[in-house]
Structure formats: C-alpha cells, structure tokens
C-alpha atoms as a PDB file:
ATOM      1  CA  UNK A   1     -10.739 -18.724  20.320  1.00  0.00           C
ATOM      2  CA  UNK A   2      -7.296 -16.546  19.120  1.00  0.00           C
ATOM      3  CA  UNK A   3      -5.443 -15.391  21.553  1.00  0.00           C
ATOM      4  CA  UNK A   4      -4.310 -11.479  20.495  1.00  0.00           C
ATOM      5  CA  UNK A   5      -1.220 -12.497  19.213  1.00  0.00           C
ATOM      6  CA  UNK A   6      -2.687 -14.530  17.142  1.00  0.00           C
ATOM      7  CA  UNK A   7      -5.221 -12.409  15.805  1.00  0.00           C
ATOM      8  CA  UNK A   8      -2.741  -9.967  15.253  1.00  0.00           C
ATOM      9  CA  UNK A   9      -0.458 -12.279  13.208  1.00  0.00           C
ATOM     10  CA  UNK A  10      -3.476 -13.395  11.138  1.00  0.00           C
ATOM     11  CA  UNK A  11      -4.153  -9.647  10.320  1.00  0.00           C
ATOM     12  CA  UNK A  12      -0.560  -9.602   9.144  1.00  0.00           C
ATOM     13  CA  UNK A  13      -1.089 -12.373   6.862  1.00  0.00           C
ATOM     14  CA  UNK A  14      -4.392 -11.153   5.603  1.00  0.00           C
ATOM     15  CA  UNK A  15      -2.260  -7.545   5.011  1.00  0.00           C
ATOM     16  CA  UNK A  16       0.481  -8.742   3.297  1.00  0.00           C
ATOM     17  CA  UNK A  17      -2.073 -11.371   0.901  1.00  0.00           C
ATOM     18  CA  UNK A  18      -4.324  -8.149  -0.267  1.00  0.00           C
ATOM     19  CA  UNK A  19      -1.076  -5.534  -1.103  1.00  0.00           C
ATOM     20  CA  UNK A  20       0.252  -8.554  -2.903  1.00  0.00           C
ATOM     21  CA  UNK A  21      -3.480  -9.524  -4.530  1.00  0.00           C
ATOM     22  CA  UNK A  22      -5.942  -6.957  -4.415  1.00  0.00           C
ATOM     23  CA  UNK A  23      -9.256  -9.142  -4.723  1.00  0.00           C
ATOM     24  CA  UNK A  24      -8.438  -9.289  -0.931  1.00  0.00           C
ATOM     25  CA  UNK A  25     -10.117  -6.939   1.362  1.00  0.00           C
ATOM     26  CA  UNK A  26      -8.019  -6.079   4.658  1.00  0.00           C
ATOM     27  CA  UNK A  27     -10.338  -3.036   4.915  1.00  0.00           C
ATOM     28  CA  UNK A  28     -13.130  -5.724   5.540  1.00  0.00           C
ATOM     29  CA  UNK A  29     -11.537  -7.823   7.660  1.00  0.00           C
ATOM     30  CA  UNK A  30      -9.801  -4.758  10.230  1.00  0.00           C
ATOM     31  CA  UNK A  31     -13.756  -3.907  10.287  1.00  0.00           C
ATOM     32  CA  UNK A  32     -15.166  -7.427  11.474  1.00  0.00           C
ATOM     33  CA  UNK A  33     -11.942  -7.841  13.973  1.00  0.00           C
ATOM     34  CA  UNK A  34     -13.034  -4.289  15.431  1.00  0.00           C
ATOM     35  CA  UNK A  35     -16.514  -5.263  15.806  1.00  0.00           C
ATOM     36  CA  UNK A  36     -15.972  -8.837  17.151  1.00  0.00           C
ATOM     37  CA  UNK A  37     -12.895  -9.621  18.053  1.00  0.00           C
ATOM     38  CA  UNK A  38     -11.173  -8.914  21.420  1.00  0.00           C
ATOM     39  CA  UNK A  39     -10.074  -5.439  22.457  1.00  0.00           C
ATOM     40  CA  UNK A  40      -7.046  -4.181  20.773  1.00  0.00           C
ATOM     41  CA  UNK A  41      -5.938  -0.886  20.782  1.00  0.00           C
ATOM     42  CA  UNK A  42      -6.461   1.102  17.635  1.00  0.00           C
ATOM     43  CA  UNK A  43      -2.833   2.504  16.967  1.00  0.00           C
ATOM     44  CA  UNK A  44      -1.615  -1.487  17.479  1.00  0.00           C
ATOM     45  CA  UNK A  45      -4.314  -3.087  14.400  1.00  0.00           C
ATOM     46  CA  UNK A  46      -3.234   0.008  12.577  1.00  0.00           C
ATOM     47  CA  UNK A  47       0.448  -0.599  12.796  1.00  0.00           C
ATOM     48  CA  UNK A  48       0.268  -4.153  11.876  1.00  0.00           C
ATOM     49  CA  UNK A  49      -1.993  -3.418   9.295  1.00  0.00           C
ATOM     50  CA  UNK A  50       0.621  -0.825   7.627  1.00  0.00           C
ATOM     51  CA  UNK A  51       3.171  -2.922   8.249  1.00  0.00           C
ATOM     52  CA  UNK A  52       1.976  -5.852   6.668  1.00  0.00           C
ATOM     53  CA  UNK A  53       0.513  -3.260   3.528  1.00  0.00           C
ATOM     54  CA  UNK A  54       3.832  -2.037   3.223  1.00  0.00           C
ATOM     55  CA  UNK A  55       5.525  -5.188   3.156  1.00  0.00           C
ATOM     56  CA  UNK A  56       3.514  -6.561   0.031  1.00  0.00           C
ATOM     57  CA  UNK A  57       3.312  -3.411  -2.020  1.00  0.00           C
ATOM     58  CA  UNK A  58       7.378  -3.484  -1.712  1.00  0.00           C
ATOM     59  CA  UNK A  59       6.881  -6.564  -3.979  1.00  0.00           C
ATOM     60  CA  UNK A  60       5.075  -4.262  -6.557  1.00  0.00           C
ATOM     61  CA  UNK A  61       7.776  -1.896  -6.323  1.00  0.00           C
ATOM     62  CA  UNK A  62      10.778  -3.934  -6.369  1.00  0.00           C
ATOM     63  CA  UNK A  63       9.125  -5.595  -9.656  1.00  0.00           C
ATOM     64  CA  UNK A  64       8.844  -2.452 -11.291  1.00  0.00           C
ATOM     65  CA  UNK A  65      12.505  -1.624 -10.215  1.00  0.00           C
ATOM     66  CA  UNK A  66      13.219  -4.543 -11.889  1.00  0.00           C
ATOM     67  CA  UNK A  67      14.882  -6.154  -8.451  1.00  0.00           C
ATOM     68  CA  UNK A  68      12.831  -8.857  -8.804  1.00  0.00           C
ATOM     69  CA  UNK A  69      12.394 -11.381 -11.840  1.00  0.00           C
ATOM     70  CA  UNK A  70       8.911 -11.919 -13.083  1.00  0.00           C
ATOM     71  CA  UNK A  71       8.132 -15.053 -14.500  1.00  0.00           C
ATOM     72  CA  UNK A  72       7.936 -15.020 -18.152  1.00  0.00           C
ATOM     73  CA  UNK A  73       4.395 -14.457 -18.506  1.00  0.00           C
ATOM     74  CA  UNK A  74       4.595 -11.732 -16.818  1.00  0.00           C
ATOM     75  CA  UNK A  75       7.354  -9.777 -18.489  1.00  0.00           C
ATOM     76  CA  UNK A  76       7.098  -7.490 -21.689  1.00  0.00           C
ATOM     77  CA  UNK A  77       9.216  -8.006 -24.999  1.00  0.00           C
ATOM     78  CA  UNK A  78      13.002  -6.321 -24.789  1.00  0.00           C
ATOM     79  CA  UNK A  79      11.776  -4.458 -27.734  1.00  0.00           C
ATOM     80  CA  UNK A  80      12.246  -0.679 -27.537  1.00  0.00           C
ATOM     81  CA  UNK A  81       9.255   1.551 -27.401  1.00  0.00           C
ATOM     82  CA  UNK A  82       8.890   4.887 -28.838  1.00  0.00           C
ATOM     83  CA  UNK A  83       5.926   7.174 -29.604  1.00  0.00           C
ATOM     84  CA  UNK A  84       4.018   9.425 -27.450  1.00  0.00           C
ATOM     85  CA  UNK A  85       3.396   7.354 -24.652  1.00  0.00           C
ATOM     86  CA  UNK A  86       6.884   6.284 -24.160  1.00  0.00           C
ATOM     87  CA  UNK A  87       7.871  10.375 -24.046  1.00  0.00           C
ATOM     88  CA  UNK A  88       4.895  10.887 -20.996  1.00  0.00           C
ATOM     89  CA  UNK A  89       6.301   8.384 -19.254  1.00  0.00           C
ATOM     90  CA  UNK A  90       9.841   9.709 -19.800  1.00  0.00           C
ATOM     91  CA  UNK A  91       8.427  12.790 -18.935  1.00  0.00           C
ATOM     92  CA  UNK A  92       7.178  11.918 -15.865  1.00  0.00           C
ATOM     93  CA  UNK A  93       9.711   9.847 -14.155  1.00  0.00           C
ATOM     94  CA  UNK A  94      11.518  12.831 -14.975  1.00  0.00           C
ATOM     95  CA  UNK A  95       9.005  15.005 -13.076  1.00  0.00           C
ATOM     96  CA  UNK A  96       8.976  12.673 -10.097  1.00  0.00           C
ATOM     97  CA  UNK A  97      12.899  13.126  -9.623  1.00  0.00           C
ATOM     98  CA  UNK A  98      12.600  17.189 -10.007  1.00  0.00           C
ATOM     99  CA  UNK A  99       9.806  17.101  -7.499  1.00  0.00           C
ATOM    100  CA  UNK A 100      10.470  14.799  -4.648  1.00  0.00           C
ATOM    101  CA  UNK A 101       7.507  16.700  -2.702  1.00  0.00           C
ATOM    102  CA  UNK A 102       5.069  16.783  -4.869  1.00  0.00           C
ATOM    103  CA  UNK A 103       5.544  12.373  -5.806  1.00  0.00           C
ATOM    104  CA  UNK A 104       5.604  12.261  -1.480  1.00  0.00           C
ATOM    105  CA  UNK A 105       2.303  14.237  -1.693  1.00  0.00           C
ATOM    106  CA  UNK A 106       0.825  11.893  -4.002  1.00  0.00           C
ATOM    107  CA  UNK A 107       2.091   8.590  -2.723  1.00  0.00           C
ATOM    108  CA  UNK A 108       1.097   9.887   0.345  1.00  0.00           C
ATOM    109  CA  UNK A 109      -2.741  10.914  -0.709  1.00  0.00           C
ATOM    110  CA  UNK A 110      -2.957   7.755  -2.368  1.00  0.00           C
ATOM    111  CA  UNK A 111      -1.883   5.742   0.538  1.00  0.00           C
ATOM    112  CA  UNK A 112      -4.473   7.136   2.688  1.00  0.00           C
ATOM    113  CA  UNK A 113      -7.566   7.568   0.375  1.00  0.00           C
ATOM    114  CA  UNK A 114      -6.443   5.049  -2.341  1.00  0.00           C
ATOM    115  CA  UNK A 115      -7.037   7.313  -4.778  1.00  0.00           C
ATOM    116  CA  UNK A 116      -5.202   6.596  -7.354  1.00  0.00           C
ATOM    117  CA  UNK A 117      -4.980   3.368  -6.402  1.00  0.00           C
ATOM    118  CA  UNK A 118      -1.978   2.395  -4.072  1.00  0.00           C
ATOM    119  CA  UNK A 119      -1.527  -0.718  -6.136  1.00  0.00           C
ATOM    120  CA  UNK A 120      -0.729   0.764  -9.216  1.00  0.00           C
ATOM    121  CA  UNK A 121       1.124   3.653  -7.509  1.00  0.00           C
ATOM    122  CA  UNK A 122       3.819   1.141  -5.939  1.00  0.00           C
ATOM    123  CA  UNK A 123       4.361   0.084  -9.123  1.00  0.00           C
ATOM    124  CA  UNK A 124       4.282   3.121 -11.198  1.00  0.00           C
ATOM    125  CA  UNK A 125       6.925   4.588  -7.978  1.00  0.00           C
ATOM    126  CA  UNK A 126       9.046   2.076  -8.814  1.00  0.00           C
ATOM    127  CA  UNK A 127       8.845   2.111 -12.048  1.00  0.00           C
ATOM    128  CA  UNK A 128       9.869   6.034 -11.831  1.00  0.00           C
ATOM    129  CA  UNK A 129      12.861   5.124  -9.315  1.00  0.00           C
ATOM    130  CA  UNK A 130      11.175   7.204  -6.299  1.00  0.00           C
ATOM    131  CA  UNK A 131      13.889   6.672  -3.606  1.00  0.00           C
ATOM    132  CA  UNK A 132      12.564   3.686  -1.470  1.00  0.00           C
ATOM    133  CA  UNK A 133      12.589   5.553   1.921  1.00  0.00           C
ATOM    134  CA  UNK A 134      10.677   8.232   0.494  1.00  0.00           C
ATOM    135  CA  UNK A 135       8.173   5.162  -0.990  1.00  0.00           C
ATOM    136  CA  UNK A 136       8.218   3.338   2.644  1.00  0.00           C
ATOM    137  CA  UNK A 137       7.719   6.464   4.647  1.00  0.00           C
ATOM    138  CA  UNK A 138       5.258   8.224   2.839  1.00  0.00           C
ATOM    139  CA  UNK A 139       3.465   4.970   2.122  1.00  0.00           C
ATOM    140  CA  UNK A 140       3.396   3.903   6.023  1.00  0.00           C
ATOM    141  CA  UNK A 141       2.117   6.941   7.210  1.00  0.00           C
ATOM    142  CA  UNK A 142      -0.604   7.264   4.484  1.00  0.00           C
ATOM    143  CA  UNK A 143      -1.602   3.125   5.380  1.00  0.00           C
ATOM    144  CA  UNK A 144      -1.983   3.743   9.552  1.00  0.00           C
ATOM    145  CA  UNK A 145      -3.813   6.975   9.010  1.00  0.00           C
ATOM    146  CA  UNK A 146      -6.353   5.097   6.723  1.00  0.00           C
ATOM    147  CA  UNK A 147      -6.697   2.253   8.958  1.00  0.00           C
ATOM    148  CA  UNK A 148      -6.055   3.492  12.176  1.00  0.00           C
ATOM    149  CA  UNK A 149      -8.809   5.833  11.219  1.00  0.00           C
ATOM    150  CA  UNK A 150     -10.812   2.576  10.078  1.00  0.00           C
ATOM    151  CA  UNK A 151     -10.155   1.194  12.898  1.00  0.00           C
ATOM    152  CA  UNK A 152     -11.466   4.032  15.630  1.00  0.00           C
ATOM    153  CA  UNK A 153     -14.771   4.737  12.867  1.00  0.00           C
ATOM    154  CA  UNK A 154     -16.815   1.552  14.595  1.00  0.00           C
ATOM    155  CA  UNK A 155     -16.296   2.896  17.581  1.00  0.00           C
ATOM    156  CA  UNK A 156     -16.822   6.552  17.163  1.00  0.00           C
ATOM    157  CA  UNK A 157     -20.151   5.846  15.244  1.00  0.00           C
ATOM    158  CA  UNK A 158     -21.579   3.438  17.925  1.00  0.00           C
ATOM    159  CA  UNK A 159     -20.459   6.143  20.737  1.00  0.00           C
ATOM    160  CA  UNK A 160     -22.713   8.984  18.261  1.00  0.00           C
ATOM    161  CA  UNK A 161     -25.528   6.678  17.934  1.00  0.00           C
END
C-alpha cells in the first residue's frame, strides 16, 4: 500500500503525463484516489494536481513561444503565410496584448471549465506572447478551482445522499 507521499507524487506524475498528452485522464484518476485512497485533504490533491497541470501545459506554451525545438515532424515549413487566416490571427494576438483582462478571463474560464480546451489555449497563449505570469497565474488558479472542486464533489454528494 502507498504511503501519502507517494500517492501524492504519483498524482504528480499522472498530472504532468495528461497536460503533456491529453488521452490521459487526471480528472479520473483525482476521482478514484478520492474514493479509495487514504484521506488527503482536498486543497493538498488540488495543489498537486495544478501544479503538476501547470507544469506540462508550460511545455505547450514554451513550444508555441518557440523556446523549445520541436522535432522536425513536428514543425511547419519557414514559408510565409498570408491570406485571411494569417490576418485573424494577427488580429488576435494583437487583441490579446490590448486586452490583458479579457485573455486572463479566458485563460482563466478555460482553465477551470476546459472550455475551450486548456490544451489548445496554452498553446494558442503562447503562440500570442501572453506574458507567462499572467499564463501561470491565471492558469493555476483556474486548475485548483476545477479540481479542488473535483476533489470535495465525492464527498459532498455522498454527505447529500
């Protein structure tokens, strides 16, 4: 049996592996650790959770900053693009620099309620240069309010029931 260290460093892990790959489900696992592991306070899973979510959607971020090197496969052509969609996104990295507030807002929304999806909001945050504090802070709230509340739900539905 894990000790709660250990559990809690596994929850890391499993954090950190589904911001990086999303076919991983940390909301799943925080939900079968509530329900049978041992007791651990709510604001503690919920902090290592964010942590941990933080931590691997930096890697999504710092790609689309261009800090770190894809491999080649991943990487588009140095050919310029023009057109329409090239002016939106213009456009709206643009937008996101006039209107720090409103890009916290929606980092923030979509940390909590992934919707849009956090995933593609790290990356689309770095790709508009959104000041990394204002991604890590908005983004760390928004993950321990969705899984802090995640992690009381179990108990507040068993204690209605």
């Amino acid at each position: 049996m894990l000790t709660v260290i250990g559990l809690l460093s596994t929850t890391f892990g499993v954090s950190v592996a589904s911001a990086v790959l999303p076919l991983i489900s940390v909301e799943l696992f925080a939900i079968g650790l509530v329900l049978t592991g041992p007791e651990i306070p709510w604001w503690l899973l919920a902090l290592v959770i964010a942590t941990g979510q933080i931590g691997g959607k930096l890697l999504h971020y710092s790609a689309a900053r261009g800090v770190i090197r894809l491999p080649r496969l991943c990487q588009r052509k140095s050919e310029e693009r023009t057109g329409r969609w090239r002016q939106w996104l213009e456009r709206f990295r643009a937008n996101c620099r006039q209107r720090p507030v409103w890009t916290g807002a929606v980092l923030l929304v979509s940390a909590v309620a992934s919707l849009p999806p956090f995933a593609a909001v790290a990356v689309v945050a770095g790709w508009a240069e959104v000041p990394l504090s204002t991604f890590v802070v908005t983004g760390f709230i928004g993950r321990f309010v969705r899984f802090g509340a995640l992690a009381i739900a179990p108990g507040a539905i068993i204690g209605w029931l």
